[in-house]
C-alpha atoms as a PDB file:
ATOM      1  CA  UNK A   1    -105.908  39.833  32.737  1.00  0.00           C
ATOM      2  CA  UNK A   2    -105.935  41.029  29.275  1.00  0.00           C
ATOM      3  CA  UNK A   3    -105.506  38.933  26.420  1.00  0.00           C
ATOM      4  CA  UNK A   4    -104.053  39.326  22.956  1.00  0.00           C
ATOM      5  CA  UNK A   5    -104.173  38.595  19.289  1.00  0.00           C
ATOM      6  CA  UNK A   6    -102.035  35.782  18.581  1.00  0.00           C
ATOM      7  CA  UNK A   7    -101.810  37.292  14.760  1.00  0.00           C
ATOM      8  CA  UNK A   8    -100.983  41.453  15.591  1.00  0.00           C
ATOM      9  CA  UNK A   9    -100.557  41.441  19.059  1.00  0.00           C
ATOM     10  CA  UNK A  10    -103.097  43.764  20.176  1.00  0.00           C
ATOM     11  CA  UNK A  11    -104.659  43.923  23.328  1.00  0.00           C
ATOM     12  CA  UNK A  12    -108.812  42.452  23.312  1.00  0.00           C
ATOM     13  CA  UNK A  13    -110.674  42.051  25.504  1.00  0.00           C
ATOM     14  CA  UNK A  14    -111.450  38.403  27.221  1.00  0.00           C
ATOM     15  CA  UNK A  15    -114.649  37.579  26.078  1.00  0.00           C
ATOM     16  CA  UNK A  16    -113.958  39.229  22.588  1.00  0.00           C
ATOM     17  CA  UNK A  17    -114.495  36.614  19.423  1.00  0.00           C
ATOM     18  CA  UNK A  18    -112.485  38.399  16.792  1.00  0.00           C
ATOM     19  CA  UNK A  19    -109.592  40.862  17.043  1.00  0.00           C
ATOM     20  CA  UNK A  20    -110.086  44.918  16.132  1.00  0.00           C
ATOM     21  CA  UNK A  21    -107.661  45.535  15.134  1.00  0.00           C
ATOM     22  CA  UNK A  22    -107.261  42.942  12.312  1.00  0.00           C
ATOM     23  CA  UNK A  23    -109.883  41.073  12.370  1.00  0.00           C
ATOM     24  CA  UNK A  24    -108.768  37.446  13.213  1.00  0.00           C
ATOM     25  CA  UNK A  25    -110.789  35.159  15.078  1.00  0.00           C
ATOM     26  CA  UNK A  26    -110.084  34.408  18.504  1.00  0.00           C
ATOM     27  CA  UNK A  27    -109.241  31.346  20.184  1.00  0.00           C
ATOM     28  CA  UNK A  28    -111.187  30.612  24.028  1.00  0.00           C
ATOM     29  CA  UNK A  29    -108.617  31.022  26.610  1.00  0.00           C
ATOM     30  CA  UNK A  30    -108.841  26.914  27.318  1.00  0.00           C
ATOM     31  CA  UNK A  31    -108.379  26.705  23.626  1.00  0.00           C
ATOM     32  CA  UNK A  32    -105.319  28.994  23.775  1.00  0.00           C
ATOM     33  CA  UNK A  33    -103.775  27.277  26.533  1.00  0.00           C
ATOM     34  CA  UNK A  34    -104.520  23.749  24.979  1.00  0.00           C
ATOM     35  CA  UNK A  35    -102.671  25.326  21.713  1.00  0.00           C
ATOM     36  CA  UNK A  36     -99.761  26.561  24.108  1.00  0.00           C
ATOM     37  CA  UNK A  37     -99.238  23.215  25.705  1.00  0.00           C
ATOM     38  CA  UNK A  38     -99.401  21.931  22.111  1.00  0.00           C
ATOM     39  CA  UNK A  39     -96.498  24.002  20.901  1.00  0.00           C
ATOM     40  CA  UNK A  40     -94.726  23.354  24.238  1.00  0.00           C
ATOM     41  CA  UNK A  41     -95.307  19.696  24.125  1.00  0.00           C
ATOM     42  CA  UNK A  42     -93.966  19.754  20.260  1.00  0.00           C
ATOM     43  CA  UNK A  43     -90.937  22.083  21.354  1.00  0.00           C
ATOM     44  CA  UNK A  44     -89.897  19.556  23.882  1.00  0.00           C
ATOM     45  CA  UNK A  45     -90.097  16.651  21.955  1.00  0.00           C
ATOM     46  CA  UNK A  46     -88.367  18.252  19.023  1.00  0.00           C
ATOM     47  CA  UNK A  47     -85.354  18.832  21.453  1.00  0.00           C
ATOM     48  CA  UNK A  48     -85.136  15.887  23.029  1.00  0.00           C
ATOM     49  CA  UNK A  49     -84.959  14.607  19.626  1.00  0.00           C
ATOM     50  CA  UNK A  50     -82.261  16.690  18.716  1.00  0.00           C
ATOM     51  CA  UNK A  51     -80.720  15.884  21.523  1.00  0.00           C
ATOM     52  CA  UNK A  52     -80.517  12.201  21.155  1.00  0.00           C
ATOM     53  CA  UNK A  53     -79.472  12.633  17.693  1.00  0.00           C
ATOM     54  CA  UNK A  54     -76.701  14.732  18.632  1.00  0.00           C
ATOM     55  CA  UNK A  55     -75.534  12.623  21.103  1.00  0.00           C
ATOM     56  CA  UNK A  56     -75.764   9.874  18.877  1.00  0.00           C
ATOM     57  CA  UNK A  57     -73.686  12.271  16.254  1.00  0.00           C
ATOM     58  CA  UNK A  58     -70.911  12.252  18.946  1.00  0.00           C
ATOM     59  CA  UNK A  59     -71.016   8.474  19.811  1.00  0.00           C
ATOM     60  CA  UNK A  60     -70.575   7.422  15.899  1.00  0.00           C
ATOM     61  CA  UNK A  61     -67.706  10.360  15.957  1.00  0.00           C
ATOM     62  CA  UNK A  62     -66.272   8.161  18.708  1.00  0.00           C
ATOM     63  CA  UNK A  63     -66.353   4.919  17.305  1.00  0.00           C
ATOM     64  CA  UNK A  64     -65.434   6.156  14.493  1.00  0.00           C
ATOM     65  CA  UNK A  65     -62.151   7.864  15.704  1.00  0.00           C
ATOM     66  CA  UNK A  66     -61.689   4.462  17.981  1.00  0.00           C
ATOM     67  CA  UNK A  67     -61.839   1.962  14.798  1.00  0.00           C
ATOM     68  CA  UNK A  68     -59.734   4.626  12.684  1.00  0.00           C
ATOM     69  CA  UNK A  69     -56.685   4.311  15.180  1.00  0.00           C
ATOM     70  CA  UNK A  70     -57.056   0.725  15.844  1.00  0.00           C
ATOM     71  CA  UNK A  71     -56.729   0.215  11.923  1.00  0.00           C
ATOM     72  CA  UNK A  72     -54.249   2.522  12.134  1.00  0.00           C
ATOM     73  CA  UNK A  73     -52.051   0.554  15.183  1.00  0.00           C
ATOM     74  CA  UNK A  74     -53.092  -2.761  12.638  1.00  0.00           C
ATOM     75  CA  UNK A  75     -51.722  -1.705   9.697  1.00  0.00           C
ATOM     76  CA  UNK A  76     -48.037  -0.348  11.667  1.00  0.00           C
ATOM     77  CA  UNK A  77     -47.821  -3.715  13.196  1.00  0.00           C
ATOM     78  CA  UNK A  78     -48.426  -5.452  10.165  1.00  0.00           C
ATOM     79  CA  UNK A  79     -45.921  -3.765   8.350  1.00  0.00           C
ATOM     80  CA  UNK A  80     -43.611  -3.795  10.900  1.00  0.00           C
ATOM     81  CA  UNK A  81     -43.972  -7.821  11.390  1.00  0.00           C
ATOM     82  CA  UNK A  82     -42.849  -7.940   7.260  1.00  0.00           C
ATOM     83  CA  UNK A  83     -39.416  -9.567   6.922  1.00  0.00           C
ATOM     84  CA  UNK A  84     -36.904  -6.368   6.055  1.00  0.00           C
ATOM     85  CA  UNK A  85     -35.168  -6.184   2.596  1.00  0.00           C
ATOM     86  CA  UNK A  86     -32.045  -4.255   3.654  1.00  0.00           C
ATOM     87  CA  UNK A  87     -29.445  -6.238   4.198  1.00  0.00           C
ATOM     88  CA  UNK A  88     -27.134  -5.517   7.090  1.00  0.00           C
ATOM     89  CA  UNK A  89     -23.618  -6.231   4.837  1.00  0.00           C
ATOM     90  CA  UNK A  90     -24.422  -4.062   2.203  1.00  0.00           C
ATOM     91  CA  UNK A  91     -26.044  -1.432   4.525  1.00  0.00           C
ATOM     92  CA  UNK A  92     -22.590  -1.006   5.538  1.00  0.00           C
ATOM     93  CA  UNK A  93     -20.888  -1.419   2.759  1.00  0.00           C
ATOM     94  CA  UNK A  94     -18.525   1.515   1.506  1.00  0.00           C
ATOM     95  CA  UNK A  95     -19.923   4.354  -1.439  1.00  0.00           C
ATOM     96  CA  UNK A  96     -17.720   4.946  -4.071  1.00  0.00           C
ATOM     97  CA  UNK A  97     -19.571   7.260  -6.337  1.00  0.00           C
ATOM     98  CA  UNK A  98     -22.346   8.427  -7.156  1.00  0.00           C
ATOM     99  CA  UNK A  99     -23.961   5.151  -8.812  1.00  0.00           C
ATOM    100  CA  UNK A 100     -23.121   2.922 -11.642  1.00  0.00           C
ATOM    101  CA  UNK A 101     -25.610   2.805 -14.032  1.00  0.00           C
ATOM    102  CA  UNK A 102     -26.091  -0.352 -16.253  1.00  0.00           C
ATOM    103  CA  UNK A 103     -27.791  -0.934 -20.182  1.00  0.00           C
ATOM    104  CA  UNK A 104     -30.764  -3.380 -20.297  1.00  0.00           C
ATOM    105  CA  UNK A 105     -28.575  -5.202 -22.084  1.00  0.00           C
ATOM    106  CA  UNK A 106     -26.494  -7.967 -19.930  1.00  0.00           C
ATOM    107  CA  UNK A 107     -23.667  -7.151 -18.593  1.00  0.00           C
ATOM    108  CA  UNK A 108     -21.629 -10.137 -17.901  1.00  0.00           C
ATOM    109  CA  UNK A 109     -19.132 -10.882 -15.353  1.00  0.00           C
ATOM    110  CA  UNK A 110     -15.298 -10.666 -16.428  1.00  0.00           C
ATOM    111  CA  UNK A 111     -12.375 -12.786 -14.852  1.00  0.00           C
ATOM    112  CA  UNK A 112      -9.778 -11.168 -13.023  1.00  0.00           C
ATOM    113  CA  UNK A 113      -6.766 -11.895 -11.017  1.00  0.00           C
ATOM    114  CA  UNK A 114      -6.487 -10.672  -7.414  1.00  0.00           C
ATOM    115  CA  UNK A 115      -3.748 -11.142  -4.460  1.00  0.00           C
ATOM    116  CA  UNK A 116      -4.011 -12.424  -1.385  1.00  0.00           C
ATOM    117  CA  UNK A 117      -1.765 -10.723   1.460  1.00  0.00           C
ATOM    118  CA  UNK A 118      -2.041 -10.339   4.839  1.00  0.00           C
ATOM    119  CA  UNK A 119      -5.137 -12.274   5.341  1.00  0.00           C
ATOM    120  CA  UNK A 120      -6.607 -10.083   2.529  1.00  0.00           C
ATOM    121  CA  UNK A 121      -8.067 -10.834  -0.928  1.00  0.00           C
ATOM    122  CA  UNK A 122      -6.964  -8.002  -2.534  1.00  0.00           C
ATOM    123  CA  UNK A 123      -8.192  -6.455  -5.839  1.00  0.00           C
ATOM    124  CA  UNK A 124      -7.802  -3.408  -7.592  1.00  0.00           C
ATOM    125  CA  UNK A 125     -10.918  -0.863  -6.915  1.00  0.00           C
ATOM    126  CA  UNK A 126     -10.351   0.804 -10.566  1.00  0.00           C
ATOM    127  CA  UNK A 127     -10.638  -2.666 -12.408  1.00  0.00           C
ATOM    128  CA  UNK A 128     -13.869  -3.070 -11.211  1.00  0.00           C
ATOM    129  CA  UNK A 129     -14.961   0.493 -12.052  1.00  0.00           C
ATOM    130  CA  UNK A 130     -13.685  -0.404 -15.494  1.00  0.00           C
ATOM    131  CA  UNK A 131     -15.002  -3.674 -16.127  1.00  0.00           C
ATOM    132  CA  UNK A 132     -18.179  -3.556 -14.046  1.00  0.00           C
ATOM    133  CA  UNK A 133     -18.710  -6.669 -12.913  1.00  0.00           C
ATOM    134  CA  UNK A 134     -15.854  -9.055 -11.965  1.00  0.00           C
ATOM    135  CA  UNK A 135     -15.743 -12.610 -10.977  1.00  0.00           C
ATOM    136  CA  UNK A 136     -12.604 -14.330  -9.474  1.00  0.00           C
ATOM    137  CA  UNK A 137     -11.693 -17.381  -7.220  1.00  0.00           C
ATOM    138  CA  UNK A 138     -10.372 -17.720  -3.392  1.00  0.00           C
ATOM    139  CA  UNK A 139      -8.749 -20.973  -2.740  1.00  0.00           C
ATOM    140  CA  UNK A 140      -9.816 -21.891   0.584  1.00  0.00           C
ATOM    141  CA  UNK A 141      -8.385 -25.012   2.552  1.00  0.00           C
ATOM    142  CA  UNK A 142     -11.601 -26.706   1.829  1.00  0.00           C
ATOM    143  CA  UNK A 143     -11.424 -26.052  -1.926  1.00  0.00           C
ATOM    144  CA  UNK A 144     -12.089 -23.281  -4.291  1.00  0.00           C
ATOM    145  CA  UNK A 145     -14.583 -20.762  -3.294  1.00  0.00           C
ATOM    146  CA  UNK A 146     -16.209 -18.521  -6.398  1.00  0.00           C
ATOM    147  CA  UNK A 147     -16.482 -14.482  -5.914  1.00  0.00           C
ATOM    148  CA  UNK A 148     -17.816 -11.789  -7.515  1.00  0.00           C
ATOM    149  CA  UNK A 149     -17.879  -8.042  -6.696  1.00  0.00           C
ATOM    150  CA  UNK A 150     -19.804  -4.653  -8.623  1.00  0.00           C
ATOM    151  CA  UNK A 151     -20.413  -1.314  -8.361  1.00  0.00           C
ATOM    152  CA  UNK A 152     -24.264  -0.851  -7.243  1.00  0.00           C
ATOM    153  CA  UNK A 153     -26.510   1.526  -8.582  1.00  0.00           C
ATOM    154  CA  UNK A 154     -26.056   3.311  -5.346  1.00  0.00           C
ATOM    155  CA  UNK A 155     -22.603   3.718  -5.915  1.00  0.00           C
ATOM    156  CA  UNK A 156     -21.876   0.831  -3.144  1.00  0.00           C
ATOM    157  CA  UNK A 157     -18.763  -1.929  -3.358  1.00  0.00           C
ATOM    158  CA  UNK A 158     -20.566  -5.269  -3.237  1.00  0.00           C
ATOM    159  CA  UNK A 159     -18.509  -8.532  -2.689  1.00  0.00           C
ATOM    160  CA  UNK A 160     -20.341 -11.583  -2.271  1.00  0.00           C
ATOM    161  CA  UNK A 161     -19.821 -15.249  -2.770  1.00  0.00           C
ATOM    162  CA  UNK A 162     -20.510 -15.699  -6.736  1.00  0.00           C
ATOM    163  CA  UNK A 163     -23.169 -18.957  -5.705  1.00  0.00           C
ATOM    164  CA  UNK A 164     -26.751 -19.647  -6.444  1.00  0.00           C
ATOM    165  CA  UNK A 165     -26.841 -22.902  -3.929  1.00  0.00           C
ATOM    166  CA  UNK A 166     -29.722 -24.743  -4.999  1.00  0.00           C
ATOM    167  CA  UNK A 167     -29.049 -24.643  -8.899  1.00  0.00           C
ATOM    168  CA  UNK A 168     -25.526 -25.024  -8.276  1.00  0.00           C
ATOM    169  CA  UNK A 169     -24.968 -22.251 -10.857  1.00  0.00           C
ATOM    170  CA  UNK A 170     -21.495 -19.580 -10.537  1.00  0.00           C
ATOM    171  CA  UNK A 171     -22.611 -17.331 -12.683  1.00  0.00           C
ATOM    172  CA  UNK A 172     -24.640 -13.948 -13.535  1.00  0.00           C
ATOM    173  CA  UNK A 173     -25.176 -10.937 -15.160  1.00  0.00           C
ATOM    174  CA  UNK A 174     -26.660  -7.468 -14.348  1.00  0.00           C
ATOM    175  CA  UNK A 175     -29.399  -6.191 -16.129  1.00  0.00           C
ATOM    176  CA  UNK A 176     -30.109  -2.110 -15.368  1.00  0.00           C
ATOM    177  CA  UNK A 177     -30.937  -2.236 -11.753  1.00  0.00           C
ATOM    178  CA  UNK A 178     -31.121  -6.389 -11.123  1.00  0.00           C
ATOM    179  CA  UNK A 179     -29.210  -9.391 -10.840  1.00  0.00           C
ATOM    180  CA  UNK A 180     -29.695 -12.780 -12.968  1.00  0.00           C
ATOM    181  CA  UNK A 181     -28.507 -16.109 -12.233  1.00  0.00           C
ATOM    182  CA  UNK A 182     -27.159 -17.634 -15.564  1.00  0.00           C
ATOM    183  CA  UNK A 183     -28.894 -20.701 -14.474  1.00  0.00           C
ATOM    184  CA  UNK A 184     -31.772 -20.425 -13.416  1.00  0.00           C
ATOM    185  CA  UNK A 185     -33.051 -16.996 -14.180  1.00  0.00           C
ATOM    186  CA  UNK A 186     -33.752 -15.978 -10.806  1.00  0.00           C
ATOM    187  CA  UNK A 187     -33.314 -12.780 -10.256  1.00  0.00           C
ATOM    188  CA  UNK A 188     -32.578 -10.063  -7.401  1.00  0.00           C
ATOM    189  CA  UNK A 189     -32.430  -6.336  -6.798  1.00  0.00           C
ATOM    190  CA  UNK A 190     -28.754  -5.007  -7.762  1.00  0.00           C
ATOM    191  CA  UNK A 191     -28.447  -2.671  -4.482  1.00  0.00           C
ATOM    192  CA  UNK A 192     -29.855  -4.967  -1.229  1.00  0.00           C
ATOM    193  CA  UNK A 193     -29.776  -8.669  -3.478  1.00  0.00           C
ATOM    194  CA  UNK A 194     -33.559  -8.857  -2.023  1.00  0.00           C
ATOM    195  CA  UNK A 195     -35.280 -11.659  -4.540  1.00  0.00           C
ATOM    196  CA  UNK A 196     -37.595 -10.322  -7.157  1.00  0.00           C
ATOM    197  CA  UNK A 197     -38.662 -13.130  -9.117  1.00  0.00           C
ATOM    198  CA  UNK A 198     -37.652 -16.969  -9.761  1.00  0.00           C
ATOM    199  CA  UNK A 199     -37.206 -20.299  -7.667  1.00  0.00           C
ATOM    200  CA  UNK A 200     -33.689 -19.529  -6.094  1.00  0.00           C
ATOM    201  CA  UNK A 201     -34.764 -15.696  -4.820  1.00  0.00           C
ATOM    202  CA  UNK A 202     -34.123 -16.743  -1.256  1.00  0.00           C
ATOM    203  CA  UNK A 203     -30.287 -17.605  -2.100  1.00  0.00           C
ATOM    204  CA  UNK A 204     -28.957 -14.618  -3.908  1.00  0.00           C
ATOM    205  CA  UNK A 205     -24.516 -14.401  -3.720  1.00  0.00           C
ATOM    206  CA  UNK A 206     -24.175 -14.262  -0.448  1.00  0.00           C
ATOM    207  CA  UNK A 207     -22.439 -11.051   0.800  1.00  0.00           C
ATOM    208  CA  UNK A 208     -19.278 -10.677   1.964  1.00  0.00           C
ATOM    209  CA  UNK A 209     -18.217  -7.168   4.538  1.00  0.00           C
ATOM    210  CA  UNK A 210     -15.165  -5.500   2.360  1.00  0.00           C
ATOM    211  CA  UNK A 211     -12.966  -2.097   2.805  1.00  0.00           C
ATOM    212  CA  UNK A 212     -11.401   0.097   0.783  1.00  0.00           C
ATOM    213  CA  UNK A 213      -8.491   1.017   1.376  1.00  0.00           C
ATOM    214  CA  UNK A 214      -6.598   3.415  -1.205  1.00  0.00           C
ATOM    215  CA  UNK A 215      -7.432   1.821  -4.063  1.00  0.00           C
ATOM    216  CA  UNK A 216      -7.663  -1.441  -3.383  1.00  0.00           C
ATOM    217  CA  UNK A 217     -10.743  -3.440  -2.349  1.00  0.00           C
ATOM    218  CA  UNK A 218      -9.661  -5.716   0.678  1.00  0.00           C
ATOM    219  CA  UNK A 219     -11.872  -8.754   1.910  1.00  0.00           C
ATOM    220  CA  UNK A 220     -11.311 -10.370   4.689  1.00  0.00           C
ATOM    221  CA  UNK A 221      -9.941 -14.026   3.878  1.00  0.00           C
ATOM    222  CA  UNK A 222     -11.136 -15.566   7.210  1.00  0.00           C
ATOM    223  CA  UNK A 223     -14.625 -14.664   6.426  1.00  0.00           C
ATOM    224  CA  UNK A 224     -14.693 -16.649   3.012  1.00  0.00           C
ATOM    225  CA  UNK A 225     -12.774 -19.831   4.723  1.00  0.00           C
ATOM    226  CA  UNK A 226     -15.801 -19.457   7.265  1.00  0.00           C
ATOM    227  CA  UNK A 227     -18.957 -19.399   4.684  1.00  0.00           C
ATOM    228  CA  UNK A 228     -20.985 -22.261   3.635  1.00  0.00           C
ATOM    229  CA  UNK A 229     -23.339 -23.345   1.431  1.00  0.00           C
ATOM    230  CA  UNK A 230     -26.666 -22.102   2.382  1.00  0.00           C
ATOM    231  CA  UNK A 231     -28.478 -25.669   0.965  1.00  0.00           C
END
């Protein structure tokens, strides 16, 4: 069986020491074969090596893609558990234009007369374009009851019971895009009446469902005889 040079390749002959061709010294054939097995041993290990590492690539990849969905499913649940700051009355509520924007200065509320027919508290829609915020009184059997109604910035007819319950206070003004009690200084956003800041946020006016109808805002009389005081 012929051998060869492990450095050009040429054929020597078995018992040969050096190659030549070129000269290089070469190895017994028990010393080539231990070499061999050497290489092949090393060859081996290196890919079981690389094996186990890229199995182990694939596992973390795994995990990884298991803990990223399950943070994932966390987080949706978490912010799906969170109390929601629309409120159904004003969701429904009916858009009048595109938005009333208000200074940073407050805008107060302004007394105005309405009319009840029908079973409606009636007031005028354009009054309360004009004057912006309006205030004005139902007289329920069980006593007075205090209302207020705005434009929103979203352009939205909100009527609510003019009533901060645990201050007591009747009052408020609009400041840009929020509400303030005159009392207490609590305040709330202008379009949902979700709390912002301040001890009464939980009891902003309480809504009231409205139509308009030509141009007239109508509220439903039975609904205000109905409310009460929240505390």
């Amino acid at each position: 069986m012929a051998n060869f040079c492990t450095q050009c390749g040429s054929a020597v002959q078995p018992i040969a020491k050096y190659c030549s061709e070129c000269g290089a010294e070469l190895l017994a054939t028990d010393e080539r074969t231990a070499s061999e097995k050497q290489q092949v041993n090393y060859q081996d290990k290196r890919a079981r090596v690389l094996g186990k590492n890229q199995h182990s690539a694939k596992t973390r990849k795994g995990l990884y893609l298991v803990v990223g969905v399950m943070v994932a499913l966390g987080l949706f649940t978490f912010v799906n558990s969170l109390p929601s700051r629309s409120n159904p009355i004003l969701e429904n509520q009916p858009v009048v234009s595109g938005g009333e924007q208000y200074p940073a200065s407050p805008t107060q509320m302004q007394p105005v007369q309405v009319k009840v027919e029908n079973g409606k508290i009636i007031l005028p829609l354009d009054l309360v374009k004009t004057q912006k915020f309006v205030a004005f009184d139902y007289q329920s059997p069980r006593g007075v009851v205090p209302l207020l109604a705005y434009i929103s910035t979203e352009g939205k007819v909100v009527t609510a019971v003019s009533m901060c319950e645990p201050c007591k206070s009747t009052r408020f003004h609009i400041r840009s895009d929020q509400l303030y009690c005159n009392s207490c200084g609590t305040t709330w956003d202008l379009n949902n009446l979700s709390g912002i800041s301040g001890a009464c946020q939980d009891y902003p006016p309480d809504p009231l469902p409205s139509a308009v109808v030509g141009n007239e805002i109508h509220i439903d009389a039975a609904k205000v005889v109905e409310w009460v005081p929240r505390a």
